[in-house]
C-alpha atoms as a PDB file:
ATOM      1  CA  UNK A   1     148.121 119.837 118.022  1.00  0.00           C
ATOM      2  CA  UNK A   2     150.982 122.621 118.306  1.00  0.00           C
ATOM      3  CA  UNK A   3     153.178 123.624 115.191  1.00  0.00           C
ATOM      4  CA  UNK A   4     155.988 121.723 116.199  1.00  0.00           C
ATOM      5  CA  UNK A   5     153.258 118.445 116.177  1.00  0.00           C
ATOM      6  CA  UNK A   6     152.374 119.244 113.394  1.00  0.00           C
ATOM      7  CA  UNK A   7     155.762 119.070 111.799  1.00  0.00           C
ATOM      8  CA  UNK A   8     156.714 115.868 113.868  1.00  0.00           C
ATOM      9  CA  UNK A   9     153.692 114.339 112.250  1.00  0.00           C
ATOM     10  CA  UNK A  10     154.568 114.591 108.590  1.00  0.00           C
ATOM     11  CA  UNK A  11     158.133 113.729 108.910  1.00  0.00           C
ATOM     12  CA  UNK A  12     157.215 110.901 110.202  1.00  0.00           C
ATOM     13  CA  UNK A  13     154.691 110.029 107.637  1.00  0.00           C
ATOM     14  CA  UNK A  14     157.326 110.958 105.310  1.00  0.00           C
ATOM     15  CA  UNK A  15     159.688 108.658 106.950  1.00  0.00           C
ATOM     16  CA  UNK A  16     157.442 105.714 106.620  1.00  0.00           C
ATOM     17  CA  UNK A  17     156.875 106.387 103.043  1.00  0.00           C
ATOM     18  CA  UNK A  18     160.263 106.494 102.506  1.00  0.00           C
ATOM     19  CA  UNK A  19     160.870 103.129 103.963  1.00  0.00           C
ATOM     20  CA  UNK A  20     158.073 101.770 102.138  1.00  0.00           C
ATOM     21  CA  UNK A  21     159.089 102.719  98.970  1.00  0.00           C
ATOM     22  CA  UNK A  22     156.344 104.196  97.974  1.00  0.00           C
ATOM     23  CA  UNK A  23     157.195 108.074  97.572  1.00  0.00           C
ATOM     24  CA  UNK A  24     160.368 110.154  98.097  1.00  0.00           C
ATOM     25  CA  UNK A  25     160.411 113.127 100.814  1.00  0.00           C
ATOM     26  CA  UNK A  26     160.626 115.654  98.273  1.00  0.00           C
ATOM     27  CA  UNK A  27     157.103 115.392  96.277  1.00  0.00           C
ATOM     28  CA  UNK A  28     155.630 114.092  99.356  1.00  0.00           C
ATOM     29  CA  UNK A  29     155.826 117.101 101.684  1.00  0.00           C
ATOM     30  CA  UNK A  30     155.893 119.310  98.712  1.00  0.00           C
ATOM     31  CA  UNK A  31     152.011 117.838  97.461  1.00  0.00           C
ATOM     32  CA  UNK A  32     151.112 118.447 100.993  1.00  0.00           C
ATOM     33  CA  UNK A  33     151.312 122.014 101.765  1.00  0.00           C
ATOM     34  CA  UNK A  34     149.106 122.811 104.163  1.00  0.00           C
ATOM     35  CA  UNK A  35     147.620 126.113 102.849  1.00  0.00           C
ATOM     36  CA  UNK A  36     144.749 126.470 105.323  1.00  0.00           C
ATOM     37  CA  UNK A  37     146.504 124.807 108.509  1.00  0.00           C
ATOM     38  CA  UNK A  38     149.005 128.172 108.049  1.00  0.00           C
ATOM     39  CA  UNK A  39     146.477 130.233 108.047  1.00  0.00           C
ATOM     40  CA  UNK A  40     143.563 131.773 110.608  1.00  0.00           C
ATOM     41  CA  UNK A  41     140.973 129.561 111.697  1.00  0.00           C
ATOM     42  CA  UNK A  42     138.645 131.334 109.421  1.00  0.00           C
ATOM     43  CA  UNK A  43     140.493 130.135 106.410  1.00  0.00           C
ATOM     44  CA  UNK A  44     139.932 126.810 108.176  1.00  0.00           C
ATOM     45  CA  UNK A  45     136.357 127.065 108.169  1.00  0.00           C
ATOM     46  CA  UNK A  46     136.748 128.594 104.282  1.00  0.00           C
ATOM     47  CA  UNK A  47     138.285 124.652 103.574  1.00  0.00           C
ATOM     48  CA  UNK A  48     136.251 123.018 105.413  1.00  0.00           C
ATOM     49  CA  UNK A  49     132.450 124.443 103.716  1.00  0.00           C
ATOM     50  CA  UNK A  50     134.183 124.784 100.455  1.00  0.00           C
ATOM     51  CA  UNK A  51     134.334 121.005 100.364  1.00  0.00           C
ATOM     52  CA  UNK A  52     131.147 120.232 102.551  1.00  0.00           C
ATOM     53  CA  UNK A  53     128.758 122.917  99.947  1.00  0.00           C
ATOM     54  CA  UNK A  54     130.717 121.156  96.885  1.00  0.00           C
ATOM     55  CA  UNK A  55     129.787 117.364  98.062  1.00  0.00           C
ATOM     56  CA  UNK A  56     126.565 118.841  99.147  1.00  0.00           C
ATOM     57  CA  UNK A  57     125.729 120.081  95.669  1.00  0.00           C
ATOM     58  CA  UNK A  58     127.056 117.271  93.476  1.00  0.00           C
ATOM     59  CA  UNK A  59     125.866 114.362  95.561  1.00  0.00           C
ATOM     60  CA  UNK A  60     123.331 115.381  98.599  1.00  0.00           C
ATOM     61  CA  UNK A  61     124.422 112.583 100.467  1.00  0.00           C
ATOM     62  CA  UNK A  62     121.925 113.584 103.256  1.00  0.00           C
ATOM     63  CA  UNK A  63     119.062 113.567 101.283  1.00  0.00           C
ATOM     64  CA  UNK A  64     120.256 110.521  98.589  1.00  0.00           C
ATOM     65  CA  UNK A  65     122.376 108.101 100.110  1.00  0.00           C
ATOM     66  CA  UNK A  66     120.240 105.664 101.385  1.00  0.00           C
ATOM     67  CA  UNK A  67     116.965 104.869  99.518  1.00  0.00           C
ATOM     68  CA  UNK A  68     113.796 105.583 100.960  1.00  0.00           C
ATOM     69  CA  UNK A  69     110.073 105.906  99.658  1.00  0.00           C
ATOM     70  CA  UNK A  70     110.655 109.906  98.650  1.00  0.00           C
ATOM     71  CA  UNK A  71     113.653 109.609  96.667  1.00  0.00           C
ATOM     72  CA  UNK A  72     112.751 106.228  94.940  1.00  0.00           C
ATOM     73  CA  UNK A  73     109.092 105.708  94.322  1.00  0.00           C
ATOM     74  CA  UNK A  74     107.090 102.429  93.231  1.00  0.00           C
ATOM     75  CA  UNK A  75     107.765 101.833  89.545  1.00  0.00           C
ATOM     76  CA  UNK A  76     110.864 103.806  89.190  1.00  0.00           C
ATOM     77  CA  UNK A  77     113.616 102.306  86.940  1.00  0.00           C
ATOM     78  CA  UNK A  78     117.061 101.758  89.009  1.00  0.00           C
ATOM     79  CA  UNK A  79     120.419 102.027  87.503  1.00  0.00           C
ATOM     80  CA  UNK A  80     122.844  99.585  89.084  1.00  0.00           C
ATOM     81  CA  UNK A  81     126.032 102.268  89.531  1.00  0.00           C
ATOM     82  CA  UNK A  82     128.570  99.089  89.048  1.00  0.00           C
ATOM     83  CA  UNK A  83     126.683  97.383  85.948  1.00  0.00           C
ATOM     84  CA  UNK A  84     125.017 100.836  84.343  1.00  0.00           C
ATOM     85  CA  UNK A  85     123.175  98.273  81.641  1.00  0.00           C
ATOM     86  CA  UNK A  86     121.573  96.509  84.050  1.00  0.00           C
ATOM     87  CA  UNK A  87     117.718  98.137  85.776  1.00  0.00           C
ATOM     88  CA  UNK A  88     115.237  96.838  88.166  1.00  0.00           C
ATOM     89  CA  UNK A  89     111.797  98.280  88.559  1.00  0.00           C
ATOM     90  CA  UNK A  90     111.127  99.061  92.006  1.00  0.00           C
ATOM     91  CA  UNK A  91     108.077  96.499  93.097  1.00  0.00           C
ATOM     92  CA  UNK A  92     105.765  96.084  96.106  1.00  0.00           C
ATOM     93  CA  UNK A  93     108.242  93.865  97.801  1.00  0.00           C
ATOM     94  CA  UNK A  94     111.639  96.592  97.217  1.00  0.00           C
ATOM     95  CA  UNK A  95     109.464  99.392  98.276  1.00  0.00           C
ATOM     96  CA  UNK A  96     108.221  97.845 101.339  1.00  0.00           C
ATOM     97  CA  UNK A  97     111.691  97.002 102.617  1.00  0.00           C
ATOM     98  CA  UNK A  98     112.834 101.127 101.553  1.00  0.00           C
ATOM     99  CA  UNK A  99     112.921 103.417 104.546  1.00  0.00           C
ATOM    100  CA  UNK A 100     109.982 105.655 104.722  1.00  0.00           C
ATOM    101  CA  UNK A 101     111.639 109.297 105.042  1.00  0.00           C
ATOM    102  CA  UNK A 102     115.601 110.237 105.706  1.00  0.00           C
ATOM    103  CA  UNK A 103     116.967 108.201 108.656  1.00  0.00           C
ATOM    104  CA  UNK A 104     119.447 111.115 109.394  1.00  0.00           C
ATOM    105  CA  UNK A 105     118.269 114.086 111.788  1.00  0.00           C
ATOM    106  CA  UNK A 106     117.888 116.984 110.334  1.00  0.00           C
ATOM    107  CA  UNK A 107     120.446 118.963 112.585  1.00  0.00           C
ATOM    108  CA  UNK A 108     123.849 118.503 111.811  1.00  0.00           C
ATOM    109  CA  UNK A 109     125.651 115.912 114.181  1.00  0.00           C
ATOM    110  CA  UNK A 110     128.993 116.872 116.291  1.00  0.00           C
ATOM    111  CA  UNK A 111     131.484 114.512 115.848  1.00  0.00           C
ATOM    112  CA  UNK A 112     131.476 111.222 114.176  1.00  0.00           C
ATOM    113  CA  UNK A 113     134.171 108.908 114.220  1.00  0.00           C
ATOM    114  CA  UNK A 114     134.613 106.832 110.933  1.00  0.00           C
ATOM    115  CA  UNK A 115     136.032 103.227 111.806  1.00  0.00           C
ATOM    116  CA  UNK A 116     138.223 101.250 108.864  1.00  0.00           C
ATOM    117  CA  UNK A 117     139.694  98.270 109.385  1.00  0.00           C
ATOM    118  CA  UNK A 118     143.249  98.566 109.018  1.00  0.00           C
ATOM    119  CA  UNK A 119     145.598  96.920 111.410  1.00  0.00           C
ATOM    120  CA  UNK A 120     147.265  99.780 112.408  1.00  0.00           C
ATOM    121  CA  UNK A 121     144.362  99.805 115.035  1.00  0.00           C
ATOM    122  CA  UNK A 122     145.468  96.791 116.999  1.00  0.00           C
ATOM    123  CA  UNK A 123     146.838  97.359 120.324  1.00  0.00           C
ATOM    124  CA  UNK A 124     146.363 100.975 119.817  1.00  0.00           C
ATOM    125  CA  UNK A 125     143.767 101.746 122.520  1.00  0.00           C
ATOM    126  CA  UNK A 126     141.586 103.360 120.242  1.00  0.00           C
ATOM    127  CA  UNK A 127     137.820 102.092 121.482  1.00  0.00           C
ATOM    128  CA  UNK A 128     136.814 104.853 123.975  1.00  0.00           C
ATOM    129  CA  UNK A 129     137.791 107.713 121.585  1.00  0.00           C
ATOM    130  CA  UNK A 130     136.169 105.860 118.931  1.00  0.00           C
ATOM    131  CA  UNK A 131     132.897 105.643 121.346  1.00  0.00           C
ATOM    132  CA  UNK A 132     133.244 109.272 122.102  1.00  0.00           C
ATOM    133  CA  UNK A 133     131.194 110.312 118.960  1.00  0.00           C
ATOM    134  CA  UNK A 134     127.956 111.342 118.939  1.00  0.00           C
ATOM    135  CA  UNK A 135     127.677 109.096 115.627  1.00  0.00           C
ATOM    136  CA  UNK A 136     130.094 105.747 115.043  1.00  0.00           C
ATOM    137  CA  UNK A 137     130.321 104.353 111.470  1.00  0.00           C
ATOM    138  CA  UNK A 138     131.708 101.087 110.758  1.00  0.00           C
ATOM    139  CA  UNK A 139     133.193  99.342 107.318  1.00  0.00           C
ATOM    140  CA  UNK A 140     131.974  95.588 106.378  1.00  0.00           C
ATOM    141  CA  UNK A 141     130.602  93.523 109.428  1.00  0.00           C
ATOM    142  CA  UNK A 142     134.026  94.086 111.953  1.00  0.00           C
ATOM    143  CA  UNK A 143     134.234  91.819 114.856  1.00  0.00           C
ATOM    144  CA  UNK A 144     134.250  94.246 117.798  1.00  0.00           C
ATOM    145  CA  UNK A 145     134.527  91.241 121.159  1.00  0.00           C
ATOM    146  CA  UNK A 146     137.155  88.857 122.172  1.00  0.00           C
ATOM    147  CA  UNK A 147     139.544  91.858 123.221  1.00  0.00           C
ATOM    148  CA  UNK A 148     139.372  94.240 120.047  1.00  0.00           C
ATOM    149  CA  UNK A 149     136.935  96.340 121.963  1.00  0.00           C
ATOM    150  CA  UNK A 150     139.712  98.286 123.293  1.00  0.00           C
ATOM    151  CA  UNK A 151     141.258  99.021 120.109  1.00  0.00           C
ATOM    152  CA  UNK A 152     138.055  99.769 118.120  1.00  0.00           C
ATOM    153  CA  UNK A 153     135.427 100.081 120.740  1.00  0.00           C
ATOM    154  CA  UNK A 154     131.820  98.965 121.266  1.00  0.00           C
ATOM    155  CA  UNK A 155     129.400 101.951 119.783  1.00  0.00           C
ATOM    156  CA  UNK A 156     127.625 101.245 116.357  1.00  0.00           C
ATOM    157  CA  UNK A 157     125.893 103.801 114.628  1.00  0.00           C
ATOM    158  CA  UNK A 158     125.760 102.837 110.973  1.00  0.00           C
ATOM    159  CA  UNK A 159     127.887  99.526 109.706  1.00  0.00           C
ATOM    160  CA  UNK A 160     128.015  98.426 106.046  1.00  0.00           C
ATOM    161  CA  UNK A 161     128.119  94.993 105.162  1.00  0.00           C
ATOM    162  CA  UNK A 162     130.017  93.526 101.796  1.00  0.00           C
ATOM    163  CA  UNK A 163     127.552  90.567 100.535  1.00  0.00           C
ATOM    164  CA  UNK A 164     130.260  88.464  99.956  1.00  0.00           C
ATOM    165  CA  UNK A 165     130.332  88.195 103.931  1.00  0.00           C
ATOM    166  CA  UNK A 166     126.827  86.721 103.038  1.00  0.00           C
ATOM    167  CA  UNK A 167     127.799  84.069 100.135  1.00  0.00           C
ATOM    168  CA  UNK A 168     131.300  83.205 101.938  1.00  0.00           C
ATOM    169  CA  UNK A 169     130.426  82.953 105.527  1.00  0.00           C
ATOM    170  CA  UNK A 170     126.648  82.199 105.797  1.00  0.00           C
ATOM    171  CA  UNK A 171     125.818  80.535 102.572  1.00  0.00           C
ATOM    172  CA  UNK A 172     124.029  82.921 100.748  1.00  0.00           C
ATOM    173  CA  UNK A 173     121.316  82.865 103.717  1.00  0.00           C
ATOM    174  CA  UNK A 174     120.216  79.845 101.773  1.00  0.00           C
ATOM    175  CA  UNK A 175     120.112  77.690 104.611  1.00  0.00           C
ATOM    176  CA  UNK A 176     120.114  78.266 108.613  1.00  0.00           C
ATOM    177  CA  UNK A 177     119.887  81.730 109.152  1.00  0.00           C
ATOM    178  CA  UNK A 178     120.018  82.677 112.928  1.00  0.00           C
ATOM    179  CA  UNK A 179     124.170  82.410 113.334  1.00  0.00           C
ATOM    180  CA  UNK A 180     124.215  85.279 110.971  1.00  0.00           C
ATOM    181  CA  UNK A 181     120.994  87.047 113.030  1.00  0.00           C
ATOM    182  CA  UNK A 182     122.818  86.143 116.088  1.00  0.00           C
ATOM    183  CA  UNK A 183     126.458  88.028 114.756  1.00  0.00           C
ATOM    184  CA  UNK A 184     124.664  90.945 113.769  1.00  0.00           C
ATOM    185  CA  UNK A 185     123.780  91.597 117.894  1.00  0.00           C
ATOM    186  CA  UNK A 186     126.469  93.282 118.691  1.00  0.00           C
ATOM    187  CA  UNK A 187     125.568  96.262 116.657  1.00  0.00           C
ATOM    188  CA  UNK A 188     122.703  96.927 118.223  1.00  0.00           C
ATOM    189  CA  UNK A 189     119.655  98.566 117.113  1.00  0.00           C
ATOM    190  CA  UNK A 190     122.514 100.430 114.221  1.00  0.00           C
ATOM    191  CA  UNK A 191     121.380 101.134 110.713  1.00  0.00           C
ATOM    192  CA  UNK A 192     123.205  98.131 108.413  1.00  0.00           C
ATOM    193  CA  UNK A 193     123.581 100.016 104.575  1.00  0.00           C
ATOM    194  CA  UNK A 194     123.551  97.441 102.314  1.00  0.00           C
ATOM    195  CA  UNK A 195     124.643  97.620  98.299  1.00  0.00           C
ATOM    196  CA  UNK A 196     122.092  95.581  96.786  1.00  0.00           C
ATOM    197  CA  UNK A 197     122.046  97.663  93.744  1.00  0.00           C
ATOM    198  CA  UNK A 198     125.599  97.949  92.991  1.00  0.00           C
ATOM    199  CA  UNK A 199     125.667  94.076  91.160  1.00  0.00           C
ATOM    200  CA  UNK A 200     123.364  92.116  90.181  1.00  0.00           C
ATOM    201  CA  UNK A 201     124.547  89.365  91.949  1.00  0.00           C
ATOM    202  CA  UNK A 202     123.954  91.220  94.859  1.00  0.00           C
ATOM    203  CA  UNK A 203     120.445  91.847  94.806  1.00  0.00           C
ATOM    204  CA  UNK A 204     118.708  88.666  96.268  1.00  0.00           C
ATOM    205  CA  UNK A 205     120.927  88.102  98.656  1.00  0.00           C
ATOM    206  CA  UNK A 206     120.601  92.014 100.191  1.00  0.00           C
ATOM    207  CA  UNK A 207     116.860  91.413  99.742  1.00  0.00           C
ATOM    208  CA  UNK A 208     117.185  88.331 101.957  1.00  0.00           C
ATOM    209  CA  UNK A 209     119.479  89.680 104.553  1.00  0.00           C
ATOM    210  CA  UNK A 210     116.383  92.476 105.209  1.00  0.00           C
ATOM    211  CA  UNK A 211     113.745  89.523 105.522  1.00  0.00           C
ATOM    212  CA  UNK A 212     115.987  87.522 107.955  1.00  0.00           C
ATOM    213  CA  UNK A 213     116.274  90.835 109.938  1.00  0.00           C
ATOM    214  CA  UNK A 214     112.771  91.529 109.745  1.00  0.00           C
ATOM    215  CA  UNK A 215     111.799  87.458 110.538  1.00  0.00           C
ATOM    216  CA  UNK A 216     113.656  87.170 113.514  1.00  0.00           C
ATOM    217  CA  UNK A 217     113.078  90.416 114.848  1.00  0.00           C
ATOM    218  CA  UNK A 218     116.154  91.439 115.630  1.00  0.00           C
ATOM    219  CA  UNK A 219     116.698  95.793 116.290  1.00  0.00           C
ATOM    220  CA  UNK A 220     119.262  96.374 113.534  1.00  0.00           C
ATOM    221  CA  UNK A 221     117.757  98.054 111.057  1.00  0.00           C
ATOM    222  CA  UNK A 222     118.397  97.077 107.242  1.00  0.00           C
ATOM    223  CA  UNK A 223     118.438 100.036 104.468  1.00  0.00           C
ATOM    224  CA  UNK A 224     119.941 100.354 100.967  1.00  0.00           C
ATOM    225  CA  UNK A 225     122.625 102.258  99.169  1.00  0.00           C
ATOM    226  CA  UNK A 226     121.366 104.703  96.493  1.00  0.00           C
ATOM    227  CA  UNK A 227     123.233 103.700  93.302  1.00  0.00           C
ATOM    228  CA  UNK A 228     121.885 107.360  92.152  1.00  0.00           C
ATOM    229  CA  UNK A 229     124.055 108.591  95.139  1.00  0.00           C
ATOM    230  CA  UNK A 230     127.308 105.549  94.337  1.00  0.00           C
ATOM    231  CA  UNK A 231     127.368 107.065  90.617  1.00  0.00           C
ATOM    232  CA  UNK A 232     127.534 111.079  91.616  1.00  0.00           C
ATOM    233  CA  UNK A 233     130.027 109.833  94.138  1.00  0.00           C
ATOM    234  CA  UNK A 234     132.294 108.184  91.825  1.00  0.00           C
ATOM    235  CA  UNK A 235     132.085 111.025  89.602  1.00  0.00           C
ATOM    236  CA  UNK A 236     132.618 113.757  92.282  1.00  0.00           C
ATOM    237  CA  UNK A 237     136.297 111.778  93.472  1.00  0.00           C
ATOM    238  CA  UNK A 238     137.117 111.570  89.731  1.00  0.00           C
ATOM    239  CA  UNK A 239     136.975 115.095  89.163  1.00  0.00           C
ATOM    240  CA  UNK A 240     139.002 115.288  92.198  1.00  0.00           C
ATOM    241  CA  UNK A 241     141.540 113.689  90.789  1.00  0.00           C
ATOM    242  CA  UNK A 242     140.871 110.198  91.947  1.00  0.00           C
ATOM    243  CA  UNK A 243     141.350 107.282  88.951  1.00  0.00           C
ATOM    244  CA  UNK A 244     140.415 104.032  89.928  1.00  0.00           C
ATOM    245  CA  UNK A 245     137.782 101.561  89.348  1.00  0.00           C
ATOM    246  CA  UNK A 246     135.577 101.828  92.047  1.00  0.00           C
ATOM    247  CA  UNK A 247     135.419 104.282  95.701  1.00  0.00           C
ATOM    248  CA  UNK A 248     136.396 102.047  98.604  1.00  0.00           C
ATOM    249  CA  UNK A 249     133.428 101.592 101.224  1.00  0.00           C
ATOM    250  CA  UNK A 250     135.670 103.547 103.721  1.00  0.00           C
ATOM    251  CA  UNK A 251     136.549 106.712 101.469  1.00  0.00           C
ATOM    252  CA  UNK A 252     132.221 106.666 100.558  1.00  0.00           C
ATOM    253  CA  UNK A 253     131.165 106.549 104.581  1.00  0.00           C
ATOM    254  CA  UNK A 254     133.946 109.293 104.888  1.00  0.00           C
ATOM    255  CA  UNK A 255     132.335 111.098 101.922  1.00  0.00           C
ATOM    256  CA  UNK A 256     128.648 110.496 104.101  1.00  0.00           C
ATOM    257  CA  UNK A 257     130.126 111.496 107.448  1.00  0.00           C
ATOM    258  CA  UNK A 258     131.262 115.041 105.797  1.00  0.00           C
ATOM    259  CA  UNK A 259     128.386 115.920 105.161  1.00  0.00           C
ATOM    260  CA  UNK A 260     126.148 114.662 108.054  1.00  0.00           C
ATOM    261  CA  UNK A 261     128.857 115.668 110.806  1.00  0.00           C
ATOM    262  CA  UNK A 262     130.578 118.673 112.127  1.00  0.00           C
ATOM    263  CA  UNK A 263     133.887 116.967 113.263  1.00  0.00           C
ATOM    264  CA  UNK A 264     135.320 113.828 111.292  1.00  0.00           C
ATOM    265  CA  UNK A 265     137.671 111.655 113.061  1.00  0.00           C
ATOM    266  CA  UNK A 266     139.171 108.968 111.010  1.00  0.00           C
ATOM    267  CA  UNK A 267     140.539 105.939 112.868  1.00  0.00           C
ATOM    268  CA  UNK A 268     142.101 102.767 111.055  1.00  0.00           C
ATOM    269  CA  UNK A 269     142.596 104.301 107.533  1.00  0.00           C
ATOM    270  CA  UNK A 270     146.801 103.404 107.152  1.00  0.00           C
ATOM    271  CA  UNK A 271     146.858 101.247 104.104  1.00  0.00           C
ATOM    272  CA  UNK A 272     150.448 100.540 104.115  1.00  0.00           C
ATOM    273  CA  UNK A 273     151.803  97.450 105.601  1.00  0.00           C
ATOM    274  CA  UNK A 274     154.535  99.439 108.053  1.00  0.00           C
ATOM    275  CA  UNK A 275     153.465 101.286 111.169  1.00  0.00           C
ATOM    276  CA  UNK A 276     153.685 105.274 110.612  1.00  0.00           C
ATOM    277  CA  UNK A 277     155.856 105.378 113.898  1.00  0.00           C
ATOM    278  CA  UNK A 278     157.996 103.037 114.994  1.00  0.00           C
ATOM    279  CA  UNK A 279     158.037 101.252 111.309  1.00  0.00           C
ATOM    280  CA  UNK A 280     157.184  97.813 112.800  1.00  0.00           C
ATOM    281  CA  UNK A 281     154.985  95.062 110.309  1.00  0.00           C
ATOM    282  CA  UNK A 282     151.282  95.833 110.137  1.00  0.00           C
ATOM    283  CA  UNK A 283     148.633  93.063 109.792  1.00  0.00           C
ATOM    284  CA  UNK A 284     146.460  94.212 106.839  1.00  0.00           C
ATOM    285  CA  UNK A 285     143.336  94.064 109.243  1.00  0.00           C
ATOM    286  CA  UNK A 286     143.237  94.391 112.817  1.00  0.00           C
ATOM    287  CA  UNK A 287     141.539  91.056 113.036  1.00  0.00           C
ATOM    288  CA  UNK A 288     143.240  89.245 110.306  1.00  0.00           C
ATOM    289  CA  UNK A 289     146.325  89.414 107.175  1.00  0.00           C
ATOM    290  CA  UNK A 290     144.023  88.748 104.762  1.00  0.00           C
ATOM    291  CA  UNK A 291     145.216  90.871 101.897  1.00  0.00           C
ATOM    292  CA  UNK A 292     143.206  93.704 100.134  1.00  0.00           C
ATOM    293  CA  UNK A 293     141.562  93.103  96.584  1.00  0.00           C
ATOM    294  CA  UNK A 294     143.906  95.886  94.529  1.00  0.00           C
ATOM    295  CA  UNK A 295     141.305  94.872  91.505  1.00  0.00           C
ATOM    296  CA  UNK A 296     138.537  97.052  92.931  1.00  0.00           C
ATOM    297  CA  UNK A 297     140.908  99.669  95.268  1.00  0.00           C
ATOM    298  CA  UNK A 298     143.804 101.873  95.057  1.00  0.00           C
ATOM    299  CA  UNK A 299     143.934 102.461  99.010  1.00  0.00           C
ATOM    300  CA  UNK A 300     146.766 104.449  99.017  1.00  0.00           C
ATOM    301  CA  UNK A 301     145.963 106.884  96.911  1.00  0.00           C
ATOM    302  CA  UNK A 302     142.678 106.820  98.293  1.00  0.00           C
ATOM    303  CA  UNK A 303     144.926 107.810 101.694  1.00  0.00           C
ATOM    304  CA  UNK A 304     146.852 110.146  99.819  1.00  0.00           C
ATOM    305  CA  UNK A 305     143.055 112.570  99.335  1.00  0.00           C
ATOM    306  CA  UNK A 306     142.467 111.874 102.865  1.00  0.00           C
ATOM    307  CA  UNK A 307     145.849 113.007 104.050  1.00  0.00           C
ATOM    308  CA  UNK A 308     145.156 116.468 101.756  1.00  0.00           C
ATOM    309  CA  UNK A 309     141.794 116.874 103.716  1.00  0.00           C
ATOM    310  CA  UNK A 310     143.876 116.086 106.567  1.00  0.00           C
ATOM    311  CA  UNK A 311     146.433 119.150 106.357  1.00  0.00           C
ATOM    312  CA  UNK A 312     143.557 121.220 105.399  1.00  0.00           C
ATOM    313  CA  UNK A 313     141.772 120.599 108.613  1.00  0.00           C
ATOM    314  CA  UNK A 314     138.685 119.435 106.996  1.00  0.00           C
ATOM    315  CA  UNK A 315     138.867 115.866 108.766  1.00  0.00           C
ATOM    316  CA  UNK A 316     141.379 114.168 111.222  1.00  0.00           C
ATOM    317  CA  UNK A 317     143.296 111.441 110.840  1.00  0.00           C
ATOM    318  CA  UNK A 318     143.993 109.585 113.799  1.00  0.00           C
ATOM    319  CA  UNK A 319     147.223 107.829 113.087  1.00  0.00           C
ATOM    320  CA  UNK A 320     149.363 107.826 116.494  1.00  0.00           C
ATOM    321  CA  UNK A 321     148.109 105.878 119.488  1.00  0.00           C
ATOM    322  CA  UNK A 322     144.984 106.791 121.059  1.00  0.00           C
ATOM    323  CA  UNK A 323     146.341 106.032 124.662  1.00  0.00           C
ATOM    324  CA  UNK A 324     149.592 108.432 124.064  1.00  0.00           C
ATOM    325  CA  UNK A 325     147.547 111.012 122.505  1.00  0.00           C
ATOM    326  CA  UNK A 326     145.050 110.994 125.731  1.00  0.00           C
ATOM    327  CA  UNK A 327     148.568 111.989 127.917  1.00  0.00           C
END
């Protein structure tokens, strides 16, 4: 993107904020200097491993993320990262479902693209530059047919999958099981990260989304957030300057994705209910209005650190439309 881009682009992210009511122009360009973007490429690269070493050291989400048989033995005590007074002693049956070794190869992946679900992807033409990446991650169980494949594309990586999709929509898994074995095909033979150690409530349920998987055979792969990993998470956003109750699932696969992945490409991460551009009425997802939970979330000022990383050129936000940018 050329200077003059560059420019276009936050005035008219300014402009939409204005509209919104949400900031004024003045402490919103003024927050987002772009210190490395006005600078050499090498200062570029500075930003981009300052941030990359500094996740890498606080969390190791390569190594910790997802639980396997190395990083959480039989016998170990768990914390649960969103109830820290509740444990669970890892047993036979937990520590046959855990992932043997590190699912993640050990070189460094090109480009990934990370997928939210914001409806400022719909009817933006999005999918094949989405499917471009070596690695696609996905938020909470999307639907990705009936015509939303050229908005968000096919290509599934790694999704993640809220459990409430489980107690809401399939009844806890209680009952018939293979509509919810049959949704999960079009992912593919992905990895689906599950948080069955975040709650208690969510436990059971996680455990019995991996037997379904593994009864009916189907290729997707079940695995397990690391609360160990949630926790250092939370902790390295706070001292970033990030207050809120808990991360968002997008703003934690982002977190993942820097360190696993040379080039980030962010795609449906607007959480404001204008368009950036021409200022028309968002939906809040691209496949429904439902609105967000603010209990958990603080979107935008989860936005407003991805928007910093942004002008730094650690990441990009994609936040125009995919089939004007391919002109």
């Amino acid at each position: 993107m050329q200077q003059h881009q560059k420019l276009n682009f936050f005035l008219d992210i300014a402009q939409a904020f204005i509209q919104l009511e949400k900031y004024t122009i003045v402490p919103f360009l003024s927050s987002y200097e772009p210190a490395c973007l006005v600078n050499s490429q090498p200062m570029l690269t500075k930003c981009l491993l300052f941030l990359r070493a500094h996740l890498n050291v606080k969390c190791n989400g390569f190594d910790n993320a997802i639980i396997t048989q190395n990083n959480t033995p039989l016998g170990l005590n768990i914390v649960y990262d969103g109830e820290k007074k509740r444990t669970l002693q890892v047993n036979e049956d937990f520590f046959n479902l855990f992932l043997k070794e590190n699912p993640f190869s050990n070189k460094k992946l090109d480009t990934c693209s990370v997928v939210g679900n914001g409806g400022i992807l719909f009817d933006s033409g999005c999918g094949k530059m989405i499917d471009s990446a070596d690695f696609v991650i996905r938020c909470n169980l999307p639907p990705l047919e009936n015509g939303y494949e050229k908005d968000v594309g096919i290509k599934t990586s790694l999704v993640t999958a809220n459990p409430t999709i489980f107690f809401n929509k399939y009844g806890s898994l209680a009952g018939r099981r293979l509509p919810f074995v049959e949704s999960l095909r079009k992912y593919g033979n992905s990895l689906l990260l599950l948080p069955a150690f975040s709650f208690g409530i969510n436990t059971a349920v996680c455990q019995r989304v991996a037997y379904t998987i593994e009864d009916f055979k189907s290729p997707i792969q079940p695995v397990f957030f690391n609360p160990q990993y949630l926790d250092s998470l939370a902790q390295f956003w706070r001292s970033e300057g990030l207050k809120e109750a808990r991360l968002s699932t997008g703003l934690i696969m982002v977190s993942m994705a820097l360190e696993l992945c040379e080039n980030v490409h962010l795609y449906g991460f607007w959480p404001f209910s204008n368009h950036p551009y021409g200022l028309y009425t968002l939906t809040n997802h691209y496949y429904d209005d439902v609105p967000p939970k603010t209990v958990f979330h603080s979107m935008p000022a989860e936005f407003d650190h991805l928007l910093q990383l942004h002008t730094e050129g650690v990441l990009r936000l994609h936040l125009e439309d995919c089939k004007s940018d391919e002109k």
